[in-house]
N, C-alpha and C. Protein backbone atom coordinates (compact mmCIF):
# COMPACT_ATOMS: atom_id res chain seq x y z
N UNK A 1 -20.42 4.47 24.30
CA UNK A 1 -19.26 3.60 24.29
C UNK A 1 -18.26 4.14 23.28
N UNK A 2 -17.26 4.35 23.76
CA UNK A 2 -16.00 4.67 22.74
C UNK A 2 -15.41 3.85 21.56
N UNK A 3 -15.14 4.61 20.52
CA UNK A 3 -14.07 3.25 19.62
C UNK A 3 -13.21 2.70 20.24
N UNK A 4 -13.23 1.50 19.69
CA UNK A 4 -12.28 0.61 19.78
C UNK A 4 -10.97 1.13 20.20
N UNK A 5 -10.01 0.81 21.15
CA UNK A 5 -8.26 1.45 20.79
C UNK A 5 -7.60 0.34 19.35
N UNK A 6 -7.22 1.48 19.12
CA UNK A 6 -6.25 0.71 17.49
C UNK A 6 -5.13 1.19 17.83
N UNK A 7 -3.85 0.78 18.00
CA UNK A 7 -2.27 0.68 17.81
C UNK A 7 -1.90 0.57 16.61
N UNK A 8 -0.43 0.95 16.27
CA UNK A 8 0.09 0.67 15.26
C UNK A 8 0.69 -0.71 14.76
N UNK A 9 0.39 -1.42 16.34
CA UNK A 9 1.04 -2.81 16.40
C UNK A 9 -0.84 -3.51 15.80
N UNK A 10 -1.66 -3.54 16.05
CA UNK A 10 -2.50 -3.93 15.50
C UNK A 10 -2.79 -3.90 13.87
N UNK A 11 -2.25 -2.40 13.67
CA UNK A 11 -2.80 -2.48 12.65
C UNK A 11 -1.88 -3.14 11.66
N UNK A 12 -0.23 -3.69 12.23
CA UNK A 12 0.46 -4.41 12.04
C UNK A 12 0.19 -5.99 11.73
N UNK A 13 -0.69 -6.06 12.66
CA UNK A 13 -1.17 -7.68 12.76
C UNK A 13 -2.33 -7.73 11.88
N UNK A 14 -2.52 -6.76 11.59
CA UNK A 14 -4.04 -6.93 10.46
C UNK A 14 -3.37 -7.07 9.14
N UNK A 15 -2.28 -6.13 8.67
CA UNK A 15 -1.73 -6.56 7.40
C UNK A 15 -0.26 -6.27 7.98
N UNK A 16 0.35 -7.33 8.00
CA UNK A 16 1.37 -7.65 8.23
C UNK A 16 2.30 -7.01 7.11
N UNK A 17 1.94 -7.14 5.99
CA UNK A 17 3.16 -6.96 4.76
C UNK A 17 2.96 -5.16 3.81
N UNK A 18 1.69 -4.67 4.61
CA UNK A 18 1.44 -3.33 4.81
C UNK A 18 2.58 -2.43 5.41
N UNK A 19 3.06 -0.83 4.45
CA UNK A 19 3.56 -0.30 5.81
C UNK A 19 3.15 0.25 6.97
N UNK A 20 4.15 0.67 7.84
CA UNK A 20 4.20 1.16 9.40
C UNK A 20 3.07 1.82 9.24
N UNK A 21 2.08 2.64 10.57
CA UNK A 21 0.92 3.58 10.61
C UNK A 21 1.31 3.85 11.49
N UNK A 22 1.18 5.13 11.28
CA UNK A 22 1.59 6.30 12.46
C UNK A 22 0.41 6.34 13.48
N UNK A 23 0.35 6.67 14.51
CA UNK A 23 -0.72 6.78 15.50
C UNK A 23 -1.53 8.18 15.17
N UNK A 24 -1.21 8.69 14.61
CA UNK A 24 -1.95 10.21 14.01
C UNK A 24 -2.99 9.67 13.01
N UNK A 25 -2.59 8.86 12.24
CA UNK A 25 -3.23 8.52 11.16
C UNK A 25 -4.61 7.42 11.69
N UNK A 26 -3.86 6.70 12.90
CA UNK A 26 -4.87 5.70 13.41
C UNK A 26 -5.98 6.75 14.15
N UNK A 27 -5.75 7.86 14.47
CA UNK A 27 -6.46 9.21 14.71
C UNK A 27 -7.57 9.51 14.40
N UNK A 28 -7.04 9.93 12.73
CA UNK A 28 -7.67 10.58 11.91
C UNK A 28 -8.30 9.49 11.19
N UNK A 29 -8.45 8.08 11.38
CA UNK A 29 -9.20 7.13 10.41
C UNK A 29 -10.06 7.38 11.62
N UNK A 30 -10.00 6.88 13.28
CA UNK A 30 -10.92 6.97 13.70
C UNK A 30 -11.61 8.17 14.25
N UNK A 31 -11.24 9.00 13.72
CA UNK A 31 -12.46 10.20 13.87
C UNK A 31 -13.20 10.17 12.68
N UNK A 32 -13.18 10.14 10.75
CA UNK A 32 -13.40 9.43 9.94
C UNK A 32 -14.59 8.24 10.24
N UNK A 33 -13.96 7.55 10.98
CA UNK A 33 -14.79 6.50 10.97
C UNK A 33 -16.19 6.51 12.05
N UNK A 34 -16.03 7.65 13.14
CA UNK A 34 -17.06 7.80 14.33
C UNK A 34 -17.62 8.98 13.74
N UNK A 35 -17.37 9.63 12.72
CA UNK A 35 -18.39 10.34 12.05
C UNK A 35 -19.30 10.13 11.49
N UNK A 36 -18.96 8.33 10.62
CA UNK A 36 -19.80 7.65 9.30
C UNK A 36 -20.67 7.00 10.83
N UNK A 37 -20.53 6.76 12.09
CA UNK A 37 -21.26 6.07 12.82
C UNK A 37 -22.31 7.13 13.61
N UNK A 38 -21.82 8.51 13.32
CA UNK A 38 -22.46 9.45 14.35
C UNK A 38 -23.63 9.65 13.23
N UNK A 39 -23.33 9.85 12.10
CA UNK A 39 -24.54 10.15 10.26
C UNK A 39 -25.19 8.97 10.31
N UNK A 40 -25.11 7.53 10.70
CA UNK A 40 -25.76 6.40 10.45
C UNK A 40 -26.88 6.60 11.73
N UNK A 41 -26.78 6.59 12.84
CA UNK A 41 -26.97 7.16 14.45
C UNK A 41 -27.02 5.67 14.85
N UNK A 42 -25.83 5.11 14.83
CA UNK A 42 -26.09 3.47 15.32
C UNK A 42 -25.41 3.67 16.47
N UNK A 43 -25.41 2.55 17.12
CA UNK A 43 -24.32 2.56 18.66
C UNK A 43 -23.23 1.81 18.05
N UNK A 44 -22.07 2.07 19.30
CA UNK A 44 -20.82 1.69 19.14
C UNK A 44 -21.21 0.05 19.38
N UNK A 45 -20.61 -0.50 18.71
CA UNK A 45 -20.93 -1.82 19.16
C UNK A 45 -19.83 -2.80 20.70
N UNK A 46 -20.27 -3.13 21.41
CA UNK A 46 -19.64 -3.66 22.01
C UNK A 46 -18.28 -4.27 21.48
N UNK A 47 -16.63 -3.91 21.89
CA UNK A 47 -15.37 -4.79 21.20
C UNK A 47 -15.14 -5.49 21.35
N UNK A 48 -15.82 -7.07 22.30
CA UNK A 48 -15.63 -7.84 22.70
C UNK A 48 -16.55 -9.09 21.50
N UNK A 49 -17.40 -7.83 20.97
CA UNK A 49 -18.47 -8.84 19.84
C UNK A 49 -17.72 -8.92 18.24
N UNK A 50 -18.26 -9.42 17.72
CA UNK A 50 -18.37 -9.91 16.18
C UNK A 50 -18.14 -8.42 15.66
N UNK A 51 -19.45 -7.40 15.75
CA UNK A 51 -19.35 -5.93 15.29
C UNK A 51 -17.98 -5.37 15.66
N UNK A 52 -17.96 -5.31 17.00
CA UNK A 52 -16.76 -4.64 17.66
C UNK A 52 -15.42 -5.36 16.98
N UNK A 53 -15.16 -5.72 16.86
CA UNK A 53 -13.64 -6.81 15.94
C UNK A 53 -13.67 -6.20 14.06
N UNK A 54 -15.52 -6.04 14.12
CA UNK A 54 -15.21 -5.63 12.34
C UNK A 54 -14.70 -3.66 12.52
N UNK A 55 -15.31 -3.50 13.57
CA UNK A 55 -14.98 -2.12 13.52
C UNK A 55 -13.33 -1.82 13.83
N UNK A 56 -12.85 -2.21 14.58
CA UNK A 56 -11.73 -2.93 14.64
C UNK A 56 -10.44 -2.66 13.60
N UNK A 57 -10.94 -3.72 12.49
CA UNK A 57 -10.56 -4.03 11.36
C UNK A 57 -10.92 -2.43 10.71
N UNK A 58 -12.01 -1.94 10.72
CA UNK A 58 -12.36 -0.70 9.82
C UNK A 58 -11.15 0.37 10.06
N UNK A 59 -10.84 0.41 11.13
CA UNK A 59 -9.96 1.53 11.64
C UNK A 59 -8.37 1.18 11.01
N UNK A 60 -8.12 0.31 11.35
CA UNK A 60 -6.95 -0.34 10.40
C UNK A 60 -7.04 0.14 8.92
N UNK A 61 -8.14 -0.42 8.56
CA UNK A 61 -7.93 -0.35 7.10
C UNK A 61 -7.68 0.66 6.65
N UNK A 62 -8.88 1.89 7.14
CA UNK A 62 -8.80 3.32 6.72
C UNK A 62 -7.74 3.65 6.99
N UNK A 63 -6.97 3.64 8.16
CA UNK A 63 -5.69 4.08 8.76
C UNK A 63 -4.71 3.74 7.64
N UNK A 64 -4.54 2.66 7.01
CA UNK A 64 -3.77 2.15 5.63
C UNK A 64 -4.23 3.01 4.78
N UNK A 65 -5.36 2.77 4.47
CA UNK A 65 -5.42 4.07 3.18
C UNK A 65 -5.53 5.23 3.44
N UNK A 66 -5.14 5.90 4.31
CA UNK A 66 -4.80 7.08 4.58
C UNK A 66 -3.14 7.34 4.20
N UNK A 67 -2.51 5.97 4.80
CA UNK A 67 -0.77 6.31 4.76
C UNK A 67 -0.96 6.16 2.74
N UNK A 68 -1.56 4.64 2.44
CA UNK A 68 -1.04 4.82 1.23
C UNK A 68 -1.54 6.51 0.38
N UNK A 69 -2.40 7.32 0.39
CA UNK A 69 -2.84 8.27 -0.23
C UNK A 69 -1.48 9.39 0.11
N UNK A 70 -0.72 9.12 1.08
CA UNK A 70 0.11 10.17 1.67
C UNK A 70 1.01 9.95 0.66
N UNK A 71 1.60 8.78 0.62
CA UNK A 71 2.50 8.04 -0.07
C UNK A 71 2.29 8.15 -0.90
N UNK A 72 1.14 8.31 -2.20
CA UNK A 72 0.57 8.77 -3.35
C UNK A 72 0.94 9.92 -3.63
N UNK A 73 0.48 10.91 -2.70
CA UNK A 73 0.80 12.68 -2.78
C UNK A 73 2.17 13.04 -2.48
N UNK A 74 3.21 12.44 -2.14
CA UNK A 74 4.51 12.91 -1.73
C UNK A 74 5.26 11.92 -2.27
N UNK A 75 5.04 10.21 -2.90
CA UNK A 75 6.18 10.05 -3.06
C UNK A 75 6.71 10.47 -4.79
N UNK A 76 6.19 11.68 -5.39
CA UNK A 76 6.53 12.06 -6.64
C UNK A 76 7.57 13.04 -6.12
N UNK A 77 7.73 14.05 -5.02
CA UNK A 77 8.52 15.12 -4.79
C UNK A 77 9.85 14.76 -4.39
N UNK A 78 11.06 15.10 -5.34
CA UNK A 78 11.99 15.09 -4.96
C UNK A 78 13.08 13.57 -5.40
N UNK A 79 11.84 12.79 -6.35
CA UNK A 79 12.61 11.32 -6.29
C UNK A 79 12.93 11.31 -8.15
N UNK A 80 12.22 12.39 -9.02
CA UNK A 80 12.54 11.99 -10.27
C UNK A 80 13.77 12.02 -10.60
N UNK A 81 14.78 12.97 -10.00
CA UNK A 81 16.39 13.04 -10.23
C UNK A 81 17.14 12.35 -10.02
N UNK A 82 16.89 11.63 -9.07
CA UNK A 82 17.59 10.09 -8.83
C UNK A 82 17.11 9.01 -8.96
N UNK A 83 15.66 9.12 -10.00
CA UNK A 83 15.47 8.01 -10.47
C UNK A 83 16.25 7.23 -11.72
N UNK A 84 16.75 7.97 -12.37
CA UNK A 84 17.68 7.30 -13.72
C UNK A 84 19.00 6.40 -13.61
N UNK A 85 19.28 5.51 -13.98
CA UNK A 85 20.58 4.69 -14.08
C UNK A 85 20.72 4.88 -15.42
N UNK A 86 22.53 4.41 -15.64
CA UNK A 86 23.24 4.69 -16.96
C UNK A 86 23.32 3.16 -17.39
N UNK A 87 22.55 2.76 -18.60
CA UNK A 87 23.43 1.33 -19.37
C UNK A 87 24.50 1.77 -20.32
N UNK A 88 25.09 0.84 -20.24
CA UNK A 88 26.06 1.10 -21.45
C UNK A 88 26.25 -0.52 -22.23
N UNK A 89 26.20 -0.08 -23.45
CA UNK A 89 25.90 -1.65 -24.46
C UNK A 89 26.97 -1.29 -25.68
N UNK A 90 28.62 -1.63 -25.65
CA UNK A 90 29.52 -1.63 -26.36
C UNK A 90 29.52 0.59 -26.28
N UNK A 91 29.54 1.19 -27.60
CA UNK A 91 29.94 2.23 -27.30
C UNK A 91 28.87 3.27 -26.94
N UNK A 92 27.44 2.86 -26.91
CA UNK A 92 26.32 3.32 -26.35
C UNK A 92 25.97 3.21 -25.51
N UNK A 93 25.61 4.44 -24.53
CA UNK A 93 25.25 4.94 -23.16
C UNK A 93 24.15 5.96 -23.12
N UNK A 94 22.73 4.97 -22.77
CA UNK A 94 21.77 5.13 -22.17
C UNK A 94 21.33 5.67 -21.25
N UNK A 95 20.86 6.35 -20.74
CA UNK A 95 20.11 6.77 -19.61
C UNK A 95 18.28 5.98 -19.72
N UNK A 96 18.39 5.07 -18.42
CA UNK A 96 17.15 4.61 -18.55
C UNK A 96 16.62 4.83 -16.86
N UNK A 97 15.34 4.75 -17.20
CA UNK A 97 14.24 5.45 -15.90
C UNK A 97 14.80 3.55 -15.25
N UNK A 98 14.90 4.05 -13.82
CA UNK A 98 15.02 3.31 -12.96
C UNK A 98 14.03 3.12 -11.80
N UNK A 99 13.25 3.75 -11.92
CA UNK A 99 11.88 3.98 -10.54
C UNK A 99 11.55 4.75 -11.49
N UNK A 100 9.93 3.96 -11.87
CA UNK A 100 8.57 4.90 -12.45
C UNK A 100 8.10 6.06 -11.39
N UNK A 101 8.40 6.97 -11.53
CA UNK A 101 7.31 7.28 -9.76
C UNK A 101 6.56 7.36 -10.17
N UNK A 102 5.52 8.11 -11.52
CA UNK A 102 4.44 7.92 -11.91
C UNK A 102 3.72 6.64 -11.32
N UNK A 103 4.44 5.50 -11.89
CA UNK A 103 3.47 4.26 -12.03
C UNK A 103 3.39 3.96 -10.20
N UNK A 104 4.62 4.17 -9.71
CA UNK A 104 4.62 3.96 -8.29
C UNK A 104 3.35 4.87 -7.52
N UNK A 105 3.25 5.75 -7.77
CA UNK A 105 2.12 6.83 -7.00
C UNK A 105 0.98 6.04 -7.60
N UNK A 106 0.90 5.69 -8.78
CA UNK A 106 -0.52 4.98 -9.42
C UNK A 106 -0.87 4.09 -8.56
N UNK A 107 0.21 3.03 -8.69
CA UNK A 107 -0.35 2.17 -7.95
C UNK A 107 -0.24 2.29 -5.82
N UNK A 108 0.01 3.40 -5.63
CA UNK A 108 0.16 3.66 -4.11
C UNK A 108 -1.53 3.61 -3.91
N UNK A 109 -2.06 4.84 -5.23
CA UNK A 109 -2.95 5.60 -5.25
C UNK A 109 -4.46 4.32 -5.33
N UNK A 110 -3.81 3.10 -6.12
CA UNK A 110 -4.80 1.69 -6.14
C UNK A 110 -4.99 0.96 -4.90
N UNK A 111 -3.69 1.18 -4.23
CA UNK A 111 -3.69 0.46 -2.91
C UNK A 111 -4.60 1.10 -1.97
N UNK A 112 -4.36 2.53 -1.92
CA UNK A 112 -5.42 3.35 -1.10
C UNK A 112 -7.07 2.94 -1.33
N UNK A 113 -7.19 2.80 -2.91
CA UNK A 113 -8.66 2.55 -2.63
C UNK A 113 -9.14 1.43 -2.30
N UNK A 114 -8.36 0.45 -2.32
CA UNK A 114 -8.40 -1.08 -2.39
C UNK A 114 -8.54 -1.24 -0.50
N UNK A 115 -7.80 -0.27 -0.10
CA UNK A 115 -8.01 0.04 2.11
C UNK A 115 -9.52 0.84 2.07
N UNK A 116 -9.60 1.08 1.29
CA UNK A 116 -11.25 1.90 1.38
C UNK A 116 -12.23 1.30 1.20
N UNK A 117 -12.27 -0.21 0.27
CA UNK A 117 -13.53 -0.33 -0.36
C UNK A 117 -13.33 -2.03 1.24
N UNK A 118 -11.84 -1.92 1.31
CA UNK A 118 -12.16 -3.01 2.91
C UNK A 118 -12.53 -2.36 3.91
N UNK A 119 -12.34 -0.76 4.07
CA UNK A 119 -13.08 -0.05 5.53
C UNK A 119 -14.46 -0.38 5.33
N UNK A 120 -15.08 0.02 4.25
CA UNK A 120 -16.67 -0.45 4.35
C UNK A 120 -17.00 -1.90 4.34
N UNK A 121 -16.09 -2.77 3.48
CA UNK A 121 -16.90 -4.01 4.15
C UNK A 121 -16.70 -4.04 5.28
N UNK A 122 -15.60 -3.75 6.22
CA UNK A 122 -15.79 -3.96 7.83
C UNK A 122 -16.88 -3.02 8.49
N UNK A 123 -17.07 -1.87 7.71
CA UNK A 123 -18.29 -1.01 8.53
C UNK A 123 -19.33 -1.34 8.76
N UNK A 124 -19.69 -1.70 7.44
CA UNK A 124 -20.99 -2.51 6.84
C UNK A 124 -21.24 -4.39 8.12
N UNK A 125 -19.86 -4.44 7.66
CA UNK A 125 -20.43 -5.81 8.89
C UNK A 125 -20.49 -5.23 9.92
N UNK A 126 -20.23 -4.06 10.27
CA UNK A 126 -20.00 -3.66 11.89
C UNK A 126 -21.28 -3.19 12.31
N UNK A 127 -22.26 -2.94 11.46
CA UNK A 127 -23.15 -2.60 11.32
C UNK A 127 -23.86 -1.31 11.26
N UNK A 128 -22.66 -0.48 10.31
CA UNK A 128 -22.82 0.71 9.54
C UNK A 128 -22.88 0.82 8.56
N UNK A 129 -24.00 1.53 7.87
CA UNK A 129 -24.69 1.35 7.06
C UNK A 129 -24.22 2.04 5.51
N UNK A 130 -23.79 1.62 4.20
CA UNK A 130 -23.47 2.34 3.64
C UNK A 130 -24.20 3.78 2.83
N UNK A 131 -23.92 4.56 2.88
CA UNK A 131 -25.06 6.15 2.36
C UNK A 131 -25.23 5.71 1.11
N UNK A 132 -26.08 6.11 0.79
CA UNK A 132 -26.82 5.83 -0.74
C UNK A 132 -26.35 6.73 -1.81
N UNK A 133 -25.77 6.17 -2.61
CA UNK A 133 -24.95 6.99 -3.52
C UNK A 133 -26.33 7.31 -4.93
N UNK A 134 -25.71 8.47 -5.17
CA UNK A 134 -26.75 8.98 -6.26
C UNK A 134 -25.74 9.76 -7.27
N UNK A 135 -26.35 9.53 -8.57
CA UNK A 135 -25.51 10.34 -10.10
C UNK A 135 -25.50 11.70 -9.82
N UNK A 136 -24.22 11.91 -9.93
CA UNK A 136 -23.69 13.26 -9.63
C UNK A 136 -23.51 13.86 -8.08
N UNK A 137 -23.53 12.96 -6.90
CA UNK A 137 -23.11 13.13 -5.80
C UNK A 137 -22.38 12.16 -5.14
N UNK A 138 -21.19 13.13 -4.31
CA UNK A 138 -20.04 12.10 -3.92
C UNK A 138 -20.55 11.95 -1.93
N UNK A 139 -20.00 10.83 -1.30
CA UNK A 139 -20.30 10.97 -0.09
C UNK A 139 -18.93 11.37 0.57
């Protein structure tokens, strides 16, 4: 049985106040995501069930933290030069940072993991199993 289809309009309706997802990205979460199901060796779950709706949701999510990580890695290039505005306070004129991008990529970079640690609770309910993490190895 195949994944689920995920749209960009779905993954719209899953977080509404999230940005846009490209259909490439809804792609590459679900190939991502039928890999962690091909290493577990579970079946696809039916999309009409409980599983099938969390898996669903999994593809979304990852698909989000994929854009936010993009958005992490690119939105520093090209934006520090027009980040500054001028105050001026009687005969003193300031130059003050107007967009952190630092702090902006930080927190792009929080949002991404924050879509990651919801792909596994939906996996996990979907009934994929999380790999067993051990000191000094990453999955």
């Amino acid at each position: 049985m195949p994944l689920p289809a995920v749209e960009p309009t779905d993954v719209a309706a899953y977080a509404p106040a999230a940005p846009v997802v490209t259909p490439e990205k809804i792609a590459e979460a679900a190939d991502w995501i039928e890999l962690w199901i091909e290493k577990a060796a579970v079946a696809i779950p039916d999309p009409a069930s409980r599983q099938g709706r969390e898996l669903k949701r999994a593809i979304c999510a990852y698909s989000l933290c994929l854009q936010a990580r993009v958005k992490a890695s690119t939105g520093r290039v090209g934006t520090a030069a027009a980040a500054t505005k001028a105050l001026t306070v009687g005969p003193i004129k300031v130059e003050k940072v107007a967009v952190d991008v630092e702090a902006q990529a930080a927190g792009a970079v929080t949002s991404g993991q924050e879509w990651f640690y919801q792909t596994w609770r939906h996996l996990v309910a979907a009934g994929v199993p999380r790999p067993p993490l051990s000191v000094g190895a990453s999955a």
